[in-house]
Protein backbone atom coordinates (compact mmCIF):
# COMPACT_ATOMS: atom_id res chain seq x y z
CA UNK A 1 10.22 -8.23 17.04
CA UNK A 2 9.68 -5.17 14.95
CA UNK A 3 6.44 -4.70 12.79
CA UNK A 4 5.77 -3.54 9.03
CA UNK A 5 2.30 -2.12 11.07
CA UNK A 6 3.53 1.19 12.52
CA UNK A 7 1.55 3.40 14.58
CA UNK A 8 -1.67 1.73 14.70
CA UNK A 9 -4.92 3.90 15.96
CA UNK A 10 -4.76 3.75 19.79
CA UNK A 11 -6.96 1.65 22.35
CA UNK A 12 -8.51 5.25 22.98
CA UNK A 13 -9.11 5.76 19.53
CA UNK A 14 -11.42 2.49 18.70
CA UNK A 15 -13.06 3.21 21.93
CA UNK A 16 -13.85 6.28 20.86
CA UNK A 17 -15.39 5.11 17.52
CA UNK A 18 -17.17 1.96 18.70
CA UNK A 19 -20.77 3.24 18.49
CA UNK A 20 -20.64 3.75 15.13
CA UNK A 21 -20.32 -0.15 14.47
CA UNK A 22 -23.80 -0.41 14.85
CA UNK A 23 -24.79 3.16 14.23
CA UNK A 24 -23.02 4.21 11.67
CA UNK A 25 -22.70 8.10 10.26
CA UNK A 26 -22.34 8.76 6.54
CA UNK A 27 -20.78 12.30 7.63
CA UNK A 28 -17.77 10.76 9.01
CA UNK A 29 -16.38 9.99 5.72
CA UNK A 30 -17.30 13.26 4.36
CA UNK A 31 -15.23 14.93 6.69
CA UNK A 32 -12.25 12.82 6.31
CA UNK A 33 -12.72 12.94 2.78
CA UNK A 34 -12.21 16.48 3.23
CA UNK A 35 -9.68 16.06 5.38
CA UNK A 36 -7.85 13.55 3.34
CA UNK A 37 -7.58 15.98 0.40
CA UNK A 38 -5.92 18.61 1.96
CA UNK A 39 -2.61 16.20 2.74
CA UNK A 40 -2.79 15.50 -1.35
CA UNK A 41 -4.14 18.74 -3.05
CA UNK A 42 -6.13 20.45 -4.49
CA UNK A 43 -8.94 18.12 -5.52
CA UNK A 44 -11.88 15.48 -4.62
CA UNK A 45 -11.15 12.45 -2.43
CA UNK A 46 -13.97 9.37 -2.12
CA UNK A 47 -13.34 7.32 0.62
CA UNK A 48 -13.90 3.38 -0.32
CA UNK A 49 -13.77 0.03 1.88
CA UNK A 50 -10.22 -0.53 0.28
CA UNK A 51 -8.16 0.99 -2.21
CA UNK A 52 -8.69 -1.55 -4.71
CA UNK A 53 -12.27 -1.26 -4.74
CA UNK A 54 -11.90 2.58 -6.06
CA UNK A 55 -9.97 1.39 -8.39
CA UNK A 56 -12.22 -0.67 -9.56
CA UNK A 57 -14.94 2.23 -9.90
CA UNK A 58 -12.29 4.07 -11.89
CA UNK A 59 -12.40 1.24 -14.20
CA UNK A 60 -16.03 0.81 -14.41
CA UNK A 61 -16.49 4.66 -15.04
CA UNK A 62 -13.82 4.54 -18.08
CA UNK A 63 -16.18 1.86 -19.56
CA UNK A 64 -13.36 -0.89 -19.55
CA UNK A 65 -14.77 -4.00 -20.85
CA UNK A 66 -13.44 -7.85 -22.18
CA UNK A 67 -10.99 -7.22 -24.57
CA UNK A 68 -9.65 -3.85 -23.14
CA UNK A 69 -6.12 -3.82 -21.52
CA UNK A 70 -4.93 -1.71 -18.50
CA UNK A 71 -1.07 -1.74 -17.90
CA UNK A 72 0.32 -1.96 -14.37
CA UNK A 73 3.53 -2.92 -12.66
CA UNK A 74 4.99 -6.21 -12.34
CA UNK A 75 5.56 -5.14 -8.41
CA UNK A 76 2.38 -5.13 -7.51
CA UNK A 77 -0.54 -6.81 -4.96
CA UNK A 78 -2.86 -9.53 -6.25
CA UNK A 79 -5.54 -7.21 -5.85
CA UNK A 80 -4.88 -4.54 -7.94
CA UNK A 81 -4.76 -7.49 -10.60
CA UNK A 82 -7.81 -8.86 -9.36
CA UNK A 83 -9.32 -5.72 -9.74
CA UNK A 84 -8.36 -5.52 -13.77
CA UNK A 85 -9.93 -8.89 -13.95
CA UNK A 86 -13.02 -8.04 -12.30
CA UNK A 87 -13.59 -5.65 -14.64
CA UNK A 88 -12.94 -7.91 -17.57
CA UNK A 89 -9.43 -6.23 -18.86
CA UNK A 90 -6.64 -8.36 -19.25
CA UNK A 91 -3.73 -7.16 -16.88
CA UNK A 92 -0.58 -5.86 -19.13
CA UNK A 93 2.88 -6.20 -16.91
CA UNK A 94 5.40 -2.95 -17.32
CA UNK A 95 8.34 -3.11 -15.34
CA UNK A 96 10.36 -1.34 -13.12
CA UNK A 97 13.28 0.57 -12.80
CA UNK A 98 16.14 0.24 -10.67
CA UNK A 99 16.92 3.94 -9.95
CA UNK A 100 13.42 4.10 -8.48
CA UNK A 101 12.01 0.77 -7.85
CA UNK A 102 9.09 2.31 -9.82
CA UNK A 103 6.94 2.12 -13.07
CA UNK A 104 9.48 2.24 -16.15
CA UNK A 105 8.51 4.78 -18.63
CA UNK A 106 10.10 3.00 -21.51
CA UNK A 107 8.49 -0.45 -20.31
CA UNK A 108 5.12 1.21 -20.15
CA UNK A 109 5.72 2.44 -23.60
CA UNK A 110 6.54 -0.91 -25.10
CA UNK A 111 3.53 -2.29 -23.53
CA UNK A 112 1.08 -0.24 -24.79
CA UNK A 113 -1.25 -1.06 -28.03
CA UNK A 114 -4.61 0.14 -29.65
CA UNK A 115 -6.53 -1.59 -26.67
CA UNK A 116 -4.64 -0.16 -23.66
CA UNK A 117 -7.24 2.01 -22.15
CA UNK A 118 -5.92 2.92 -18.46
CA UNK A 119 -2.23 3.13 -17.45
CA UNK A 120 -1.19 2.74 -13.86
CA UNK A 121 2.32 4.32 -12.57
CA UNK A 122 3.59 3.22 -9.33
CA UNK A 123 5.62 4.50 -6.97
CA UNK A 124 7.43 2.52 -4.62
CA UNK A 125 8.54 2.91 -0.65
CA UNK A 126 8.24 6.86 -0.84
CA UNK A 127 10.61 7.06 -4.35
CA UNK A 128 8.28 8.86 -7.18
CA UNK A 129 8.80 7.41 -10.11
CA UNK A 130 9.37 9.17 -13.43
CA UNK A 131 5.97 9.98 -13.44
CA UNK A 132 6.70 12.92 -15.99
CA UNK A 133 7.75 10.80 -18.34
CA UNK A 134 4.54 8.76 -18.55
CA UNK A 135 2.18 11.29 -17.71
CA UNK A 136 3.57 12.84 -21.20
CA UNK A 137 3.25 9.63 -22.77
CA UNK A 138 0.00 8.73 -21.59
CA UNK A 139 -1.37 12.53 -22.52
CA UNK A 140 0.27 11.73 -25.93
CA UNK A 141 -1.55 8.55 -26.66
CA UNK A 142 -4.73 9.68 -24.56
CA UNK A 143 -4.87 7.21 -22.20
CA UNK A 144 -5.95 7.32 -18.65
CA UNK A 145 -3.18 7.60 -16.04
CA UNK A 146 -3.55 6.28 -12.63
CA UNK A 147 -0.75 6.85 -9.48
CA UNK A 148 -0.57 4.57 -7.27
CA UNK A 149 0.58 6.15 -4.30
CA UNK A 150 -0.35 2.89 -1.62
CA UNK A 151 3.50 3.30 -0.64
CA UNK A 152 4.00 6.75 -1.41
CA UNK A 153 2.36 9.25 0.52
CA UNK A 154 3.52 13.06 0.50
CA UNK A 155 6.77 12.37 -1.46
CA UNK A 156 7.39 15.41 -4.67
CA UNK A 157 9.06 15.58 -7.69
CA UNK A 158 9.99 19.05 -7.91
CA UNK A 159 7.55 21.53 -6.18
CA UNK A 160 4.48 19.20 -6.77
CA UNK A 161 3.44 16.11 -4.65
CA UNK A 162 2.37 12.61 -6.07
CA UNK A 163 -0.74 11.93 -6.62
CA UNK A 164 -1.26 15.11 -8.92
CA UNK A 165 -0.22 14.01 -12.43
CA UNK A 166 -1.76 11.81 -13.67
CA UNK A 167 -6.06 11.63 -13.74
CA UNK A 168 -6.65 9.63 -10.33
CA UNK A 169 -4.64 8.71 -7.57
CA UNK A 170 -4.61 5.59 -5.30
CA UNK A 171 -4.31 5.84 -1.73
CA UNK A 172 -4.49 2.76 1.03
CA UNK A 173 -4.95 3.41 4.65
CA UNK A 174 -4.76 0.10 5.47
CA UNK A 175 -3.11 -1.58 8.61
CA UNK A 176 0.65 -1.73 6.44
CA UNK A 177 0.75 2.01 4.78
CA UNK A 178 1.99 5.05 5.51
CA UNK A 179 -1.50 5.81 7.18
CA UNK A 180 -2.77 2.92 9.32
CA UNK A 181 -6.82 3.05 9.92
CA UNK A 182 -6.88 -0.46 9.96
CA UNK A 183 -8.75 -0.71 6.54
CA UNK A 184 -9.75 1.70 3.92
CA UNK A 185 -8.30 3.57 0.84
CA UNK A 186 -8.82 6.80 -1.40
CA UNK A 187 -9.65 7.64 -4.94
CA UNK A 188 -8.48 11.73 -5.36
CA UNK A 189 -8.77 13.59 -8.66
CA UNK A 190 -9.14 16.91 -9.94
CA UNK A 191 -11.79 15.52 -12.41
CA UNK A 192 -15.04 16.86 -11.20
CA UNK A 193 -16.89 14.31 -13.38
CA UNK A 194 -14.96 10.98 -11.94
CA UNK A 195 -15.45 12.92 -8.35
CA UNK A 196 -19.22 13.12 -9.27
CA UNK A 197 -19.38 9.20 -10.62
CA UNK A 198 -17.19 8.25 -7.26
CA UNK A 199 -19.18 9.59 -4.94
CA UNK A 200 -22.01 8.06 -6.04
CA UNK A 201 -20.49 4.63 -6.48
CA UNK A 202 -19.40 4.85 -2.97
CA UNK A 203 -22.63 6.60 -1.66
CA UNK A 204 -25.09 3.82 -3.21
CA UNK A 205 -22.94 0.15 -2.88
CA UNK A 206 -23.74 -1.46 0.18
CA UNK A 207 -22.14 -1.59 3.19
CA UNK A 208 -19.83 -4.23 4.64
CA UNK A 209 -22.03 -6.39 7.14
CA UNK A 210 -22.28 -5.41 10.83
CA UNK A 211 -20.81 -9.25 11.64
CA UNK A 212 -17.55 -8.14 8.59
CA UNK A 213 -17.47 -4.64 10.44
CA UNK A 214 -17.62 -6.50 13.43
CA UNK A 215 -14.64 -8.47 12.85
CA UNK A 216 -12.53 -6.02 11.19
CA UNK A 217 -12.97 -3.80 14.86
CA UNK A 218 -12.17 -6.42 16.74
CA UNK A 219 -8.94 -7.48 14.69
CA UNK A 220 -7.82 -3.58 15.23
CA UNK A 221 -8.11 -3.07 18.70
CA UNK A 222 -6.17 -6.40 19.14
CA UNK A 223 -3.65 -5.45 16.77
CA UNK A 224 -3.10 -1.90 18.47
CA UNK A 225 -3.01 -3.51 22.11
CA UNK A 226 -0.35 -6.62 20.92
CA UNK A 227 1.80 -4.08 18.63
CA UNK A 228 2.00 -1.16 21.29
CA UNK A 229 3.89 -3.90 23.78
CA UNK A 230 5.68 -5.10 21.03
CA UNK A 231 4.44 -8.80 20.75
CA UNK A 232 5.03 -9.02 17.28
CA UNK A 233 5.26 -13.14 17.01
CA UNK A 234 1.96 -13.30 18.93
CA UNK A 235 -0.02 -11.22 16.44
CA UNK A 236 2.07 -13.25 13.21
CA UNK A 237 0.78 -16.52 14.89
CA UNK A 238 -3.10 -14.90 15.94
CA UNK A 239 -3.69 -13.93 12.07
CA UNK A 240 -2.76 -17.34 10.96
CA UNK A 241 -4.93 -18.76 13.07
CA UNK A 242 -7.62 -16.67 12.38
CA UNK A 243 -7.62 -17.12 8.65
CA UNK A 244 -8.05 -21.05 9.67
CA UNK A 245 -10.71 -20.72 12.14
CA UNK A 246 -12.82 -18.46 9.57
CA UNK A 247 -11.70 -21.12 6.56
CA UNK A 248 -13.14 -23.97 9.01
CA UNK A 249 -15.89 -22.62 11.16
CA UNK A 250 -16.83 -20.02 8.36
CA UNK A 251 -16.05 -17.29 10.59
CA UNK A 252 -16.45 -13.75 9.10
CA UNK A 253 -12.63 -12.47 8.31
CA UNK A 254 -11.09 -9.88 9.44
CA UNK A 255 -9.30 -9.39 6.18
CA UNK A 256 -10.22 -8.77 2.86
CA UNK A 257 -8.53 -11.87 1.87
CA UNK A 258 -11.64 -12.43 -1.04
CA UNK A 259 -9.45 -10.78 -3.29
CA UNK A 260 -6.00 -12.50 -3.38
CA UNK A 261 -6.52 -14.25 -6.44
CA UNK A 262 -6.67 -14.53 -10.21
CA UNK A 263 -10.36 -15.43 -9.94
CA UNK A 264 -12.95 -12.52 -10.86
CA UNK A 265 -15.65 -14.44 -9.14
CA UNK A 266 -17.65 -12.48 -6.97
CA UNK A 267 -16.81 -11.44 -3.21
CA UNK A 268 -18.08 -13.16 0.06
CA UNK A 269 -18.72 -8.88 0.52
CA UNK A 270 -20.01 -5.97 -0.87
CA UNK A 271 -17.27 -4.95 -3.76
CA UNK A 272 -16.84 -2.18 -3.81
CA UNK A 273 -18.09 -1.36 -0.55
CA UNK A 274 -17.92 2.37 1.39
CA UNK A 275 -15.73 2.73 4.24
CA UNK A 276 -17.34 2.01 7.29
CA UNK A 277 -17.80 4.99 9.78
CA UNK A 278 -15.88 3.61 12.53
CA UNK A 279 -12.94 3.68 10.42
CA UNK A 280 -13.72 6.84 8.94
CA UNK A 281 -13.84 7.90 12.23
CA UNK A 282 -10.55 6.45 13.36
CA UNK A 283 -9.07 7.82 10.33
CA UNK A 284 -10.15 11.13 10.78
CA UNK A 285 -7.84 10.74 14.66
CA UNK A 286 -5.57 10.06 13.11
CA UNK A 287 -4.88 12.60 10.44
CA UNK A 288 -5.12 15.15 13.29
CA UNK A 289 -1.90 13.34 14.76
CA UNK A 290 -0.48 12.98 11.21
CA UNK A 291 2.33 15.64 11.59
CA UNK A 292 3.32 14.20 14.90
CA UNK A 293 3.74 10.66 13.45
CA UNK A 294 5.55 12.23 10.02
CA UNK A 295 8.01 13.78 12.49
CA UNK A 296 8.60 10.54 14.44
CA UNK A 297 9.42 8.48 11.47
CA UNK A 298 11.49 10.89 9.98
CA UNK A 299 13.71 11.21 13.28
CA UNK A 300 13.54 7.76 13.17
CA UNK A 301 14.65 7.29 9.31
CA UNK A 302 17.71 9.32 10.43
CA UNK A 303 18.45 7.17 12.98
CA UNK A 304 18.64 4.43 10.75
CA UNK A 305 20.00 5.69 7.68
CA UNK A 306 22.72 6.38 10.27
CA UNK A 307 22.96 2.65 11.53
CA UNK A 308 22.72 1.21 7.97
CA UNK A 309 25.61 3.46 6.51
CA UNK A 310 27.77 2.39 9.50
CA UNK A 311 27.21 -1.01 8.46
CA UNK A 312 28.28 -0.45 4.85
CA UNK A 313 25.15 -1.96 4.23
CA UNK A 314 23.67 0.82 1.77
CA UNK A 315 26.13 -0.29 -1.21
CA UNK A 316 23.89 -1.41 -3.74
CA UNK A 317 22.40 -0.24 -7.07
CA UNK A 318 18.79 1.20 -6.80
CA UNK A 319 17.47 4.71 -5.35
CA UNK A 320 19.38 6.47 -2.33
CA UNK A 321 17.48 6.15 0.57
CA UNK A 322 19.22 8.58 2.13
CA UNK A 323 17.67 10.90 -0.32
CA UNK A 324 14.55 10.23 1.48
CA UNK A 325 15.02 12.84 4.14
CA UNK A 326 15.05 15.49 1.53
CA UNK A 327 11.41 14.30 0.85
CA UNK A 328 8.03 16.05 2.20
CA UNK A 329 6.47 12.46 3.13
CA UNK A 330 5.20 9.85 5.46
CA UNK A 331 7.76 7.40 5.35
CA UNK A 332 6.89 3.74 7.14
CA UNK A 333 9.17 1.27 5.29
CA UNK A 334 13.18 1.86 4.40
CA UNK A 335 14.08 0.09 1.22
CA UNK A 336 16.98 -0.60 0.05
CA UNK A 337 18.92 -3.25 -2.32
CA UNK A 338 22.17 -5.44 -1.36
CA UNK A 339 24.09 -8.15 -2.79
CA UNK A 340 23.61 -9.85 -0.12
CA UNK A 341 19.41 -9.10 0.37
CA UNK A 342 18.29 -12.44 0.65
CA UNK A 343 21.17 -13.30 3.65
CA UNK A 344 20.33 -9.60 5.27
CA UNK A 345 17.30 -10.48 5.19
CA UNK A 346 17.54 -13.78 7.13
CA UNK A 347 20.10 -12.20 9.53
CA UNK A 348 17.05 -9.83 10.30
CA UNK A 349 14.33 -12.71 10.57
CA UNK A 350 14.98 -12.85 14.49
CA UNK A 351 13.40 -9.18 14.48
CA UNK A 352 11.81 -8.74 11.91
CA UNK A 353 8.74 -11.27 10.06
CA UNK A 354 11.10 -11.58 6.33
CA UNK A 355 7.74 -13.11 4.53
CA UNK A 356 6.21 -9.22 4.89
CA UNK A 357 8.51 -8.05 2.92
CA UNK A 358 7.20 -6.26 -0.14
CA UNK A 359 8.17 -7.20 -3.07
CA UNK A 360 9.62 -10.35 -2.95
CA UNK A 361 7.61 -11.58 -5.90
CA UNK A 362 5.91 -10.22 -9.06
CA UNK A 363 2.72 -9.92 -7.53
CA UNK A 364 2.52 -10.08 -3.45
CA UNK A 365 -0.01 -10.93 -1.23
CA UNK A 366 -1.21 -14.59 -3.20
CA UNK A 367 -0.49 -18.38 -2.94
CA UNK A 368 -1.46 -18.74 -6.33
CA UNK A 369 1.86 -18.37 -8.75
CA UNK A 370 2.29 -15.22 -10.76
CA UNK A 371 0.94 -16.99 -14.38
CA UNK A 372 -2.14 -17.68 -13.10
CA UNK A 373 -2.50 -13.58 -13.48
CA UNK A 374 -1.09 -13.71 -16.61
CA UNK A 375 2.29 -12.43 -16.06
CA UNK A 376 4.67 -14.20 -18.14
CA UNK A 377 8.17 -14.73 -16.20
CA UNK A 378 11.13 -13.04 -17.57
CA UNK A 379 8.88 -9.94 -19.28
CA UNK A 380 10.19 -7.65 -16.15
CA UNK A 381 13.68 -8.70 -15.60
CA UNK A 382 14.37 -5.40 -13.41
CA UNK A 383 11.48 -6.58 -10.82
CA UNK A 384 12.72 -9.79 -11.15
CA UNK A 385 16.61 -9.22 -10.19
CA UNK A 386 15.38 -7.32 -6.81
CA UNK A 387 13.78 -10.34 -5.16
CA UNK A 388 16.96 -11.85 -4.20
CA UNK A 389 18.85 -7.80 -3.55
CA UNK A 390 15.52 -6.28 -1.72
CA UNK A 391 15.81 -5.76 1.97
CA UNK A 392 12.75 -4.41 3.47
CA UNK A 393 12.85 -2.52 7.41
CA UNK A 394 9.74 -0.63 9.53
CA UNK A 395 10.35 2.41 10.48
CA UNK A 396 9.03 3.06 14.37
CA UNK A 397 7.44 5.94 15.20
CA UNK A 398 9.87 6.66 17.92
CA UNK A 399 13.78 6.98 18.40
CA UNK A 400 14.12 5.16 21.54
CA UNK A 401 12.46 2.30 19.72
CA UNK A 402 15.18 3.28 15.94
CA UNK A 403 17.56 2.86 18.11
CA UNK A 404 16.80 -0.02 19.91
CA UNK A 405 15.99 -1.92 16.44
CA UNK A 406 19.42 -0.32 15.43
CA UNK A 407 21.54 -2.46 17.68
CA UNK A 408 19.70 -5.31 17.12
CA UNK A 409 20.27 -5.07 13.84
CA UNK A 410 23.94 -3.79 14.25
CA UNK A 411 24.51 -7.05 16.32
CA UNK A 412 22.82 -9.52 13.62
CA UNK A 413 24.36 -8.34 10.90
CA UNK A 414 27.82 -8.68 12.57
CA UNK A 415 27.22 -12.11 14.07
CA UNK A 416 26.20 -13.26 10.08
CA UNK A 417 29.86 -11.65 8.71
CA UNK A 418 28.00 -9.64 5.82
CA UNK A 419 29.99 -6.88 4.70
């Protein structure tokens, strides 16, 4: 089976980071902060536990309060949501659009009132959204733009890369994105005073436990070991069984599964929390590979761009992926839409794990039903029309392994007559 986790640090590389578990080094994250920023622009990076939990500082250093509103996408994770709701905002849904699979300017428009206080524009699967568009509307109205770029890392529109237009950019390092550390995320902006404010959020919270830090290690190194000989079903079934074990024997989680819900109750961890050093550290190997792995998945995106179009399978409306090669980024997941999504996508399920799929749902990553986070169904009918058109595929990190996942795919798709 094929994995939605793609290049995962090495054996070597948790090895190598190990010590700090127990004695951690603050300076780790200052270098990869610094390191970090140099793949975005030219700004300030903080380094945080997760991505959601900068977030979260961003909204506590705008001020936003009960009765504020912050708009985001009705694509989303549960814990960018839960995030709003920690703060006390009420979550406003602006949908997407087709041609991008991204934030919709004109939605985003319609959604905002006299209490919208923070704006935030997504783009999806390495497709920039018109960010333009909103960043004028958002300077126009003088609200606070956020990108989030959890899916989009590198991509441009024009000469300038994502991430640098609105105030603040999201970035997610965790063991799904573009960049895999295992855990971890970035705030960057080229606001000196929300830099300042960041820094110090992230410098003073406390730490994730050494028993949490413990865990999360340990869930890594078995992830790199099972994923690097390609036992994909045995990792699937190992995290289920985890997340029962901890529910049961009150384990410590590997995961920062706290946050999947609609409830703004407080975390069984420190929220928001820096990133430990051992990831830092991990991190930091694996920027220094990060041109290696760009140029893997990009040989490998040809590959299968190749496959696909041989298929006839890249027919439907939405952005051209093939467009993708034109782009300066870190691809990990090819997206595309087909009339026929949900019956690719159950061709595919001998290969490849269908419920990872992102987004097959208004907001991902929950059991708990989208109203419960206040998202009234039908209010983003162009998010809503993908689920059953949106076919979702990893990119390896090799072309042996493209092409091996080609003719699997080649053979599925032929054996379930979809044309």
């Amino acid at each position: 089976m094929f994995s939605f986790v793609v290049n995962p640090p090495s054996r070597k590389d948790y090895e190598s980071a190990k010590s700090l578990v127990s004695n951690p080094n603050p300076a780790e994250a200052k270098y990869l902060e610094e390191e970090f920023s140099a793949l975005v622009g030219p700004g300030f990076s903080t380094a945080f536990a997760s991505a959601r939990m900068g977030f979260y500082s961003i909204l506590k250093w705008k001020g936003v309060k009960e009765g504020d509103e912050v708009i985001v996408t009705g694509f989303t994770c549960s814990v960018m949501v839960n995030a709003i709701l920690r703060a006390g905002a009420k979550p406003i849904f602006a949908d997407i659009e087709i041609e991008t699979l991204g934030t919709s300017p004109q939605s985003v428009e319609d959604a905002i009132s006299a209490r919208t206080r923070v704006v935030v524009a997504q783009h999806s699967f390495g497709f920039p959204c018109d960010i333009e568009k909103i960043r004028d509307l958002c300077e126009a109205r003088g609200i606070f733009l956020v990108e989030d770029c959890a899916l989009t890392l590198g991509s441009r529109v024009g000469k300038q890369r994502v991430g640098n237009f609105g105030s603040a950019a999201l970035y997610s390092t965790d063991h799904t994105k573009p960049l895999n550390f295992g855990i971890g995320g970035f705030v960057f902006t080229r606001d000196f005073e929300l830099y300042t404010y960041l820094q110090k959020a992230a410098g003073t919270a406390d730490s994730l436990s050494f028993d949490k830090q413990k865990s999360i290690y340990n869930q890594g190194l078995v992830e790199s070991r099972l994923i690097s000989k390609g036992r994909l079903a045995e990792l699937v079934w190992r995290n289920r069984l985890v997340l029962r074990l901890q529910k049961y024997l009150r384990l410590e989680s590997p995961f920062f599964d706290g946050d999947y819900s609609a409830s703004a109750s407080e975390s069984p961890y420190p929220y928001p929390a820096p990133i430990p050093s051992f990831v830092a550290a991990i991190g930091r190997a694996q920027l220094a590979k990060v041109e290696q792995i760009r140029l893997g998945r990009l040989n490998s995106l040809e590959v299968l761009l190749s496959c696909l179009e041989h298929l006839d399978l890249l027919k439907g409306p939405g952005p051209d992926p093939r467009t993708l090669l034109r782009q300066d980024f870190l691809p990990n997941r090819l997206v595309f839409l087909h009339p026929a999504g949900q019956k690719v996508r159950e061709a595919l399920r001998k290969i490849i794990v269908p419920e990872e799929t992102w987004f097959l749902s208004n907001i991902v990553a929950t059991s708990e039903p989208a109203g419960s986070y206040g998202y009234r169904e039908g209010s983003c009918p162009n998010a809503e029309a993908t689920f059953s058109t949106i076919v979702n595929i990893p990119i390896p990190s090799d072309v042996a392994s493209a092409r091996t996942l080609c003719r699997k795919i080649s053979q599925l798709i032929e054996v379930a007559r979809i044309h």
